[in-house]
Protein backbone atom coordinates (compact mmCIF):
# COMPACT_ATOMS: atom_id res chain seq x y z
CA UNK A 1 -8.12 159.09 119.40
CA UNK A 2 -9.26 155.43 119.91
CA UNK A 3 -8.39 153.71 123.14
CA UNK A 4 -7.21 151.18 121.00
CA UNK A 5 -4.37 150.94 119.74
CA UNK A 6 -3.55 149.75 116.51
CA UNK A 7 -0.20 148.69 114.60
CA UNK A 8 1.19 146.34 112.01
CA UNK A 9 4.28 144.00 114.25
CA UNK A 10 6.20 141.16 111.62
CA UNK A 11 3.49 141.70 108.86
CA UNK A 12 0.72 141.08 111.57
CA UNK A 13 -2.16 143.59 112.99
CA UNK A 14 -1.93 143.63 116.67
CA UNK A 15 -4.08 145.70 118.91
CA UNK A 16 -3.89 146.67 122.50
CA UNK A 17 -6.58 148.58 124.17
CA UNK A 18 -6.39 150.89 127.22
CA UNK A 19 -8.89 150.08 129.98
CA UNK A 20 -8.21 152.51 131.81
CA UNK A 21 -8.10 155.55 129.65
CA UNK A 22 -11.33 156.93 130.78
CA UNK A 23 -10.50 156.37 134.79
CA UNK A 24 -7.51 158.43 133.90
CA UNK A 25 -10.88 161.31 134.57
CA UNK A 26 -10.53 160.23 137.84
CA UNK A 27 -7.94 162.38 138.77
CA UNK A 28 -10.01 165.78 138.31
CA UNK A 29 -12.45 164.94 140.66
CA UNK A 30 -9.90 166.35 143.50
CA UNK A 31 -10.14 169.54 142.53
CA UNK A 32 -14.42 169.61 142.49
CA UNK A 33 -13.99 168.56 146.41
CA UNK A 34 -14.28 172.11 147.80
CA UNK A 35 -17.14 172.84 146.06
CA UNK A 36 -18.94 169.97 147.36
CA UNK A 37 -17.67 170.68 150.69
CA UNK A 38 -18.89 174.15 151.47
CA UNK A 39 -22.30 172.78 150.23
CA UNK A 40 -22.94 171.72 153.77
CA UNK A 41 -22.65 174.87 155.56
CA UNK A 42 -26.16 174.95 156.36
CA UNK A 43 -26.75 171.53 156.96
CA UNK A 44 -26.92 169.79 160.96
CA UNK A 45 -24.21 168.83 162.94
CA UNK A 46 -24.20 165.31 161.71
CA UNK A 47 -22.80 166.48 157.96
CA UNK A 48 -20.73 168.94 158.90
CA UNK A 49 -17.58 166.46 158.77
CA UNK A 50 -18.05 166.76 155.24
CA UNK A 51 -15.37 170.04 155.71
CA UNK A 52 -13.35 167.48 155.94
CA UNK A 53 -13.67 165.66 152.49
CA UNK A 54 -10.54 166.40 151.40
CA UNK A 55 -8.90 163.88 153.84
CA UNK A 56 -11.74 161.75 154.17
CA UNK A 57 -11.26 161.59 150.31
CA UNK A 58 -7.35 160.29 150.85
CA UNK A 59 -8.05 158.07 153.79
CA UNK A 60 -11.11 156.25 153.58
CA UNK A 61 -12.15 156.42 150.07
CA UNK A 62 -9.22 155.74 147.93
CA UNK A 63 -8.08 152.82 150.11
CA UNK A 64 -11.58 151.67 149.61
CA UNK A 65 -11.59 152.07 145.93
CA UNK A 66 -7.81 150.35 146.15
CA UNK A 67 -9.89 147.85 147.83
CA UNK A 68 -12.58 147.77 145.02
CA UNK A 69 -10.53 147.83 142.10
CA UNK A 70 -7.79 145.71 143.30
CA UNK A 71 -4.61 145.47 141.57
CA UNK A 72 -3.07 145.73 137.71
CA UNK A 73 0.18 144.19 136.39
CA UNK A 74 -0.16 144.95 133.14
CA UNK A 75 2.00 147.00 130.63
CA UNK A 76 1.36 148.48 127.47
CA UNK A 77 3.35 146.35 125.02
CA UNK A 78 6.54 148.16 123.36
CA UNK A 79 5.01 148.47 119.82
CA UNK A 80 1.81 150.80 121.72
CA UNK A 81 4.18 152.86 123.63
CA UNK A 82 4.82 155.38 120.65
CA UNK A 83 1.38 156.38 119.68
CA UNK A 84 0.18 155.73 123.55
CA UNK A 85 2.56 158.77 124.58
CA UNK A 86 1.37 160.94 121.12
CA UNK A 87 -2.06 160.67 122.30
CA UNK A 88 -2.53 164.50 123.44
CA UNK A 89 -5.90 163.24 125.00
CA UNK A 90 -3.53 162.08 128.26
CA UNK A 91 -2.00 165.52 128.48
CA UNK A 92 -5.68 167.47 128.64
CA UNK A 93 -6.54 165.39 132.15
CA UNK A 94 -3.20 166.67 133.71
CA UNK A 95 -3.65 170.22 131.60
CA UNK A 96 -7.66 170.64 132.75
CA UNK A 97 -6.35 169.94 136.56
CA UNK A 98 -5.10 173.53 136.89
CA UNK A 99 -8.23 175.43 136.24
CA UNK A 100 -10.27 173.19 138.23
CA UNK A 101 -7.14 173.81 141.07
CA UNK A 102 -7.58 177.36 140.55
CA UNK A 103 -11.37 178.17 140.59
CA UNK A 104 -11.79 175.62 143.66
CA UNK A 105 -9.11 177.66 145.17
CA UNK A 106 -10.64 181.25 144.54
CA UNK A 107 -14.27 179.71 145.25
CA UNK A 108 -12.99 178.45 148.68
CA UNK A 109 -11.20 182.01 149.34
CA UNK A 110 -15.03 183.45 148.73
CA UNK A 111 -16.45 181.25 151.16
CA UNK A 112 -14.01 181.73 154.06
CA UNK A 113 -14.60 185.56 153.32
CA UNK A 114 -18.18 185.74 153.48
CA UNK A 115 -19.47 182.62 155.95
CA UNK A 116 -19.09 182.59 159.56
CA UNK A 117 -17.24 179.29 159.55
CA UNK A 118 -16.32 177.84 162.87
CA UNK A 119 -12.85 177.70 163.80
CA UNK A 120 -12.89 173.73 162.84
CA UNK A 121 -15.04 174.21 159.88
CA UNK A 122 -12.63 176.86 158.89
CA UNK A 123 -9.80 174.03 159.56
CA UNK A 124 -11.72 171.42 157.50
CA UNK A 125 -11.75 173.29 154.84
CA UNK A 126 -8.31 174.30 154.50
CA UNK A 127 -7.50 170.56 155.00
CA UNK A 128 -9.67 169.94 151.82
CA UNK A 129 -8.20 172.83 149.79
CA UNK A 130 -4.90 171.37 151.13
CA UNK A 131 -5.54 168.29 149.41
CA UNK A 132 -6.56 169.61 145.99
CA UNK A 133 -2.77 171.76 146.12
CA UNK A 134 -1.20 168.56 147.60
CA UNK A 135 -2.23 166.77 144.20
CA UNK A 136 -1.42 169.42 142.13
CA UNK A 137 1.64 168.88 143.55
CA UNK A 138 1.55 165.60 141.38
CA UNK A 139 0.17 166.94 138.41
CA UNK A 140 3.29 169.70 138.89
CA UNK A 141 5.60 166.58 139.16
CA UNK A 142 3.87 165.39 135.77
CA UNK A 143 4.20 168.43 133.74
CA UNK A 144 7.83 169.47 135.08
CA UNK A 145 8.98 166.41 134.00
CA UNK A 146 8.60 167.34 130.28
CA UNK A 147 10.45 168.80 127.76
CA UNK A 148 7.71 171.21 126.40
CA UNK A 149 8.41 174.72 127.87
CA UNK A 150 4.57 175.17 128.22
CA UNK A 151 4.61 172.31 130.59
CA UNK A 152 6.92 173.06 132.51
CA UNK A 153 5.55 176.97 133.47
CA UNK A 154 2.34 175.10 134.37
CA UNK A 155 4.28 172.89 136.83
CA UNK A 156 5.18 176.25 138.50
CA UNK A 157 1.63 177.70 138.01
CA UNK A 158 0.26 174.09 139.97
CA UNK A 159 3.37 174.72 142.87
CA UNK A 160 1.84 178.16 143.24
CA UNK A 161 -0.90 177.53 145.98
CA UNK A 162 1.34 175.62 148.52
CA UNK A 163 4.44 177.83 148.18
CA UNK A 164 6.36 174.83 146.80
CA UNK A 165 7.94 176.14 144.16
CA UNK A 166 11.52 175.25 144.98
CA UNK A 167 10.30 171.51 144.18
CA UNK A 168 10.70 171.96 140.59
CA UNK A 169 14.24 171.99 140.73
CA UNK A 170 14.89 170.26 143.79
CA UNK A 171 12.90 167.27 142.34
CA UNK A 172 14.37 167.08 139.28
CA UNK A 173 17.84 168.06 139.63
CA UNK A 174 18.69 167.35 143.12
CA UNK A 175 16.22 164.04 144.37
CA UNK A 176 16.68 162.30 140.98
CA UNK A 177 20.63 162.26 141.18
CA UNK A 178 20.79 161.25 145.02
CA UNK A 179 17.71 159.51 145.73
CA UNK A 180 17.72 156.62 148.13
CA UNK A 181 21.22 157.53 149.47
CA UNK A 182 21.73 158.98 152.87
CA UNK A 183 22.29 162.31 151.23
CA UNK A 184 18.97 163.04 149.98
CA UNK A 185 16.74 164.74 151.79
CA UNK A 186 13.66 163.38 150.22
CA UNK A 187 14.58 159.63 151.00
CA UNK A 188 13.55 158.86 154.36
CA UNK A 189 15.08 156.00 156.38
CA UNK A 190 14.68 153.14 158.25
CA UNK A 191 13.62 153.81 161.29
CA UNK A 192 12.97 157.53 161.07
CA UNK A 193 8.98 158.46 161.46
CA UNK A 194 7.73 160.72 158.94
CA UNK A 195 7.12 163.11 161.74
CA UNK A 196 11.28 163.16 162.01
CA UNK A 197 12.02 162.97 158.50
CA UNK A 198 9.06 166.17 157.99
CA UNK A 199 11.21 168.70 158.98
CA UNK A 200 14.33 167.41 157.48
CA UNK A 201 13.08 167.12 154.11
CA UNK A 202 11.27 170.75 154.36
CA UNK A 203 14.14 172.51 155.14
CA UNK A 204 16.89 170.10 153.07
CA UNK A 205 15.07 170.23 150.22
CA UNK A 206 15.09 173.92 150.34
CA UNK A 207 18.23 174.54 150.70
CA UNK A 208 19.30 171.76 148.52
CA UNK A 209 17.39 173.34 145.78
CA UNK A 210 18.69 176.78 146.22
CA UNK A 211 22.27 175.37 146.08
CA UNK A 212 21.05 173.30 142.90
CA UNK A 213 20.20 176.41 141.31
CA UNK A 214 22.85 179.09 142.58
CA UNK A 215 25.87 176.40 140.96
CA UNK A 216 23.76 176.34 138.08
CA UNK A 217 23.78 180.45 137.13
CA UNK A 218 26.75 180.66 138.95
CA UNK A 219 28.30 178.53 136.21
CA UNK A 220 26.47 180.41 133.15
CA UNK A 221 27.85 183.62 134.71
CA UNK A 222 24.83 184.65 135.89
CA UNK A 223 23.58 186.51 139.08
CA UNK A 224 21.88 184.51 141.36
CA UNK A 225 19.07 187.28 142.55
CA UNK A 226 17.97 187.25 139.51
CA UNK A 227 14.77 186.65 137.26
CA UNK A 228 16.83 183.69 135.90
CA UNK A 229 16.75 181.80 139.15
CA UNK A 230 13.96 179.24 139.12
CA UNK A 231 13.41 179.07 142.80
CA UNK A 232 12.74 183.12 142.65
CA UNK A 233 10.48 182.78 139.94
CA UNK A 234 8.39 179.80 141.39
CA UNK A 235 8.58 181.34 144.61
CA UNK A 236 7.23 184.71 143.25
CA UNK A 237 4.41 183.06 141.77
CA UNK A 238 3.31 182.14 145.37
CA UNK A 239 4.02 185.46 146.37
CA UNK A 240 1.63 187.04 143.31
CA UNK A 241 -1.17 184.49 144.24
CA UNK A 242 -1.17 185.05 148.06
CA UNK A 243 -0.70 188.84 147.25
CA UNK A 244 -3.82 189.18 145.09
CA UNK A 245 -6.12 186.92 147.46
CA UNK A 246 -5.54 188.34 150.04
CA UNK A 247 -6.07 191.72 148.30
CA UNK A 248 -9.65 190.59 147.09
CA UNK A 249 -10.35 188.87 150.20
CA UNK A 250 -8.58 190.86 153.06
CA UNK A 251 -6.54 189.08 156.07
CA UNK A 252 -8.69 186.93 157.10
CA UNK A 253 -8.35 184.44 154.97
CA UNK A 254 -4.48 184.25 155.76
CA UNK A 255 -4.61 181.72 158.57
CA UNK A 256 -6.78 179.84 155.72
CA UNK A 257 -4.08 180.55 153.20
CA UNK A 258 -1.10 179.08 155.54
CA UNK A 259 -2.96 176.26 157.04
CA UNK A 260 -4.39 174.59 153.23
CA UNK A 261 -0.78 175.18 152.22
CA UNK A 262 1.29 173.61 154.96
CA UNK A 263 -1.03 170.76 154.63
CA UNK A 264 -0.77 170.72 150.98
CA UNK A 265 3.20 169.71 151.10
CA UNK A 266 3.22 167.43 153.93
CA UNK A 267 1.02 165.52 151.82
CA UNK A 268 3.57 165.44 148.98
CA UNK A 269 6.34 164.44 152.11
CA UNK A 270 4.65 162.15 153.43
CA UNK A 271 4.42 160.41 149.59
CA UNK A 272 8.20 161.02 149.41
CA UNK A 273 8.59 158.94 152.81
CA UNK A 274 7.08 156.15 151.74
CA UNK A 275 8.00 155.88 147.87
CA UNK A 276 12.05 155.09 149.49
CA UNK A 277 11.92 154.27 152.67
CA UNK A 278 14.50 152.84 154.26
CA UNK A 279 16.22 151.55 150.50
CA UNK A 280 19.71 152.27 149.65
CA UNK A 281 21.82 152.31 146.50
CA UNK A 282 24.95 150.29 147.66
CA UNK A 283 28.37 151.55 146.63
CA UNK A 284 31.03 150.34 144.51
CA UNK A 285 34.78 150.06 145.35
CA UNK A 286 35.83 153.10 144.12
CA UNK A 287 33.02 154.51 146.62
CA UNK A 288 30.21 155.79 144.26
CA UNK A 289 26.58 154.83 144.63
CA UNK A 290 25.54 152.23 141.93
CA UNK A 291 22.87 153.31 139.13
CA UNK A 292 19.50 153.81 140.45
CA UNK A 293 17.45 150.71 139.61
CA UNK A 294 13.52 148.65 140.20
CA UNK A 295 14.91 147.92 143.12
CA UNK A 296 15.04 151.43 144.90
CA UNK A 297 11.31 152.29 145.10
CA UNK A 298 8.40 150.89 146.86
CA UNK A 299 5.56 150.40 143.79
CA UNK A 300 2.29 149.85 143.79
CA UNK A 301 -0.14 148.31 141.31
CA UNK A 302 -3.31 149.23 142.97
CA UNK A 303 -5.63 150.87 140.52
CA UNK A 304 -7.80 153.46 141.99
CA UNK A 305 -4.95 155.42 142.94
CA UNK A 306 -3.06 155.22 140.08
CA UNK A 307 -5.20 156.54 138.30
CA UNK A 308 -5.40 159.47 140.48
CA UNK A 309 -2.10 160.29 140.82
CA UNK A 310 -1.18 159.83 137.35
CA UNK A 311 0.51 156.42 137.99
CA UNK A 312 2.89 157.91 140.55
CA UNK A 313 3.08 154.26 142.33
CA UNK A 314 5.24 152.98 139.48
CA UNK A 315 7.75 155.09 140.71
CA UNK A 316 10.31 152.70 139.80
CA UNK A 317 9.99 153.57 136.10
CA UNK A 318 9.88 156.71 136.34
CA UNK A 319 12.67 156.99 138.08
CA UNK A 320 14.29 154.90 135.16
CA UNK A 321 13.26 157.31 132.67
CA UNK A 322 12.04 160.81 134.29
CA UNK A 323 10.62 161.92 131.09
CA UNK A 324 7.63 158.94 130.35
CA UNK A 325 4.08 160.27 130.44
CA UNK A 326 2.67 158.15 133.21
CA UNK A 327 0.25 156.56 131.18
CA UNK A 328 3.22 154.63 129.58
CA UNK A 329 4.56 153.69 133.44
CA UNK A 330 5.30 149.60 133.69
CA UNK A 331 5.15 147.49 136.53
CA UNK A 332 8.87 145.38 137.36
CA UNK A 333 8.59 142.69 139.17
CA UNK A 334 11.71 142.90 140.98
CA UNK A 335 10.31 146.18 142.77
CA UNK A 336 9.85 145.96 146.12
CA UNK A 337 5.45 146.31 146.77
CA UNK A 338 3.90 148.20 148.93
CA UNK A 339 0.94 146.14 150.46
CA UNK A 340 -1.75 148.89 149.44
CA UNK A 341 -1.69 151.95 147.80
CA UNK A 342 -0.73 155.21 148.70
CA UNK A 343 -3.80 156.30 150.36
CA UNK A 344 -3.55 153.81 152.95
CA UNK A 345 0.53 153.73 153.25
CA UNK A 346 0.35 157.74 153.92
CA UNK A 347 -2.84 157.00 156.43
CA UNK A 348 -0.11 154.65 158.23
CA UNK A 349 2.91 156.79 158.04
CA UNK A 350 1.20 159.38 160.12
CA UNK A 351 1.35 156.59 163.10
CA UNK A 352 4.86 155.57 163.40
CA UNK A 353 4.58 152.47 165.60
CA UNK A 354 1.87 150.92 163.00
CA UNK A 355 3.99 151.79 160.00
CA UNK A 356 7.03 150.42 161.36
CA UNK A 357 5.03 146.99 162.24
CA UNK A 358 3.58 146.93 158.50
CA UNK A 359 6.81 148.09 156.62
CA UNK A 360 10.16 147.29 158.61
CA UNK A 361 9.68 143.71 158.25
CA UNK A 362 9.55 144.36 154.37
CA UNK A 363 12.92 146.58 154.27
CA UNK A 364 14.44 143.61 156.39
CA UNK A 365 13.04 141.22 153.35
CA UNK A 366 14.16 143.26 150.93
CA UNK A 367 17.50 142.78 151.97
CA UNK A 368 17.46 139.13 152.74
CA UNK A 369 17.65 139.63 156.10
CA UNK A 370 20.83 141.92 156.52
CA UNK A 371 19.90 145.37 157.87
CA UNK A 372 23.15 146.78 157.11
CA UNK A 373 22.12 147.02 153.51
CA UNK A 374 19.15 149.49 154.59
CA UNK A 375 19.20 152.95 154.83
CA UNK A 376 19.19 153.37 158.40
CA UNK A 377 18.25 156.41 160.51
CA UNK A 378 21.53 157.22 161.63
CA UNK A 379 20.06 158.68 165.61
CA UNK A 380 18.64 154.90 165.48
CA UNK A 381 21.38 152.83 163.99
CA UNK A 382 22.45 151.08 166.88
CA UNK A 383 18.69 150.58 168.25
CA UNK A 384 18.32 149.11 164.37
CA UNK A 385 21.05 147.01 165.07
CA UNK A 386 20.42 145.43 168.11
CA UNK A 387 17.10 144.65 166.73
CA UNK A 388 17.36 143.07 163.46
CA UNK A 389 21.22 141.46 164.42
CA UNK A 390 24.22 142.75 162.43
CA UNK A 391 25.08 141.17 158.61
């Protein structure tokens, strides 16, 4: 199909074109990382940071393509929206991510086997295969979205390699419903580092998404240890994967196994602590929160990693209607802006002192100056207070 777009609006022809249809590519060049990376096993000294391309890839070059590319407003206009979204061509460059995921995977398995990697080119590594299962991660947040059952068996099949599994339901059932409210695990808070709010979303959104799922069969009558409980099944695909690599490969790629994995979700945390932080849906006076609106995410228009991420920065809409293929995803202008994209914001949530300096001053702004309106960290509440004055 065309990039443009073509249709006939009041008896006129109106195009629309999509400039960024072919960056959309962009996205699958994750995946190829490990491959280039074990390329420089026998090189010197000097290139052997290259292990390390899968967060050199997050931190220096996607802020720098941010930087590049700059920003885009735009939307597609309401009469392109239809045959935009029908265009299967947007579904093969999420579909195509999970064989690239897969053989980058096995390939890196292979090397860790048979190379005598140092013990920090072995952690390199895993940091790069990390990152590949951290954005499939994404891509699983994509597909699971979607009605089409084949869709949403490959978000399982892309949660596989980080053990993640339970996000499936937790994400859709249990973060959409409660998100930026106290209660949700995935919504961090104002003044709470990401190294705080780490383990509390981990374990929360575990156990939130167990609970999620043992009401659900519980209500069809169903047992909960059972092949009907989506946790089990996502989990087991973990279990399957792990099971046969480590079968092909023996133990010792296991520490390689946990390490690229662990890494692999905190870099899907550390998205969910800045996409919310410190917002809060306000409640009404019969004490329920108010409808989630623009004003509830942090967005970003910054191109480059958009277009990586599948337009995950324009969360706002999508949290407006969970079910839009991102390449449909418009900006609002009454959502609150993040002032870079994501691979800079997560490069400054991992230092607390310099995030806080960049993004409390924007929660306080956001709220016209009265913190009480924020969702504050409630160990830090009174420090908040004392700080920022009270409403």
């Amino acid at each position: 199909m065309s990039s443009t777009i073509t249709a006939t609006v009041d008896g006129t022809e109106v195009r629309w074109k999509d400039h960024k249809r072919y960056l959309w590519l962009l996205g699958l060049v994750v995946p190829l990382l490990p491959f280039g990376a074990a390329r420089w096993v026998d090189y010197p000294p000097a290139a052997q940071v290259l292990w390390f391309m899968g967060p050199i890839w997050i931190l220096v070059m996607i802020p720098l393509l941010d930087r590049i590319f700059g920003e885009d407003r735009t939307n597609p206009p309401d009469w392109a929206v239809p045959q935009l979204v029908d265009d299967r061509y947007y579904r093969w460059c999420t579909y195509l991510y999970l064989p690239l995921q897969y053989g980058s995977l096995v390939y890196a398995c292979w090397v860790v086997a048979n190379f005598d990697l140092t013990w920090w080119q072995a952690f390199g590594y895993a940091l790069t295969v990390g990152t590949v299962g951290g954005v499939a991660i994404n891509t699983a947040h994509e597909l699971g979205h979607k009605q089409p059952r084949v869709e949403r068996f490959l978000a399982k099949v892309a949660l596989a390699q980080t053990g993640y599994g339970h996000f499936y339901v937790e994400h859709n059932r249990g973060h959409h419903n409660r998100v930026a409210t106290p209660e949700d695990p995935a919504s961090s808070r104002l003044g709470e580092s990401f190294w705080a709010f780490l383990p509390r979303t981990v374990v929360g959104s575990a156990r939130s998404a167990w609970g999620l799922e043992a009401k659900r069969l519980r209500g069809q009558g169903k047992r909960v240890w059972s092949l009907d409980n989506d946790v089990l099944t996502a989990w087991a695909f973990s279990v399957v994967l792990f099971g046969t690599l480590l079968a092909v490969f023996g133990p010792r790629i296991l520490p390689f196994l946990v390490i690229q994995a662990v890494f692999g979700f905190s870099l899907l945390e550390v998205v969910n602590y800045l996409e919310h932080y410190g917002l809060l849906r306000q409640k009404d006076a019969n004490g329920r929160y108010e409808r989630c609106n623009p004003q509830h995410s942090w967005n970003s228009n910054h191109v480059a990693s958009n277009v990586i991420l599948y337009n995950l920065e324009r969360h706002s809409d999508h949290h407006a209607h969970p079910t839009r293929r991102y390449q449909a995803l418009r900006h609002f202008d009454e959502s609150p802006q993040l002032p870079s994209g994501y691979g800079l914001m997560l490069g400054l949530a991992y230092v607390p002192p310099v995030w806080r300096a960049v993004m409390d001053k924007r929660v306080l702004a956001h709220y016209g100056g009265d913190v009480t309106l924020a969702n504050i960290h409630p160990p830090k509440r009174e420090k908040v207070l004392a700080r920022y004055g009270r409403a």
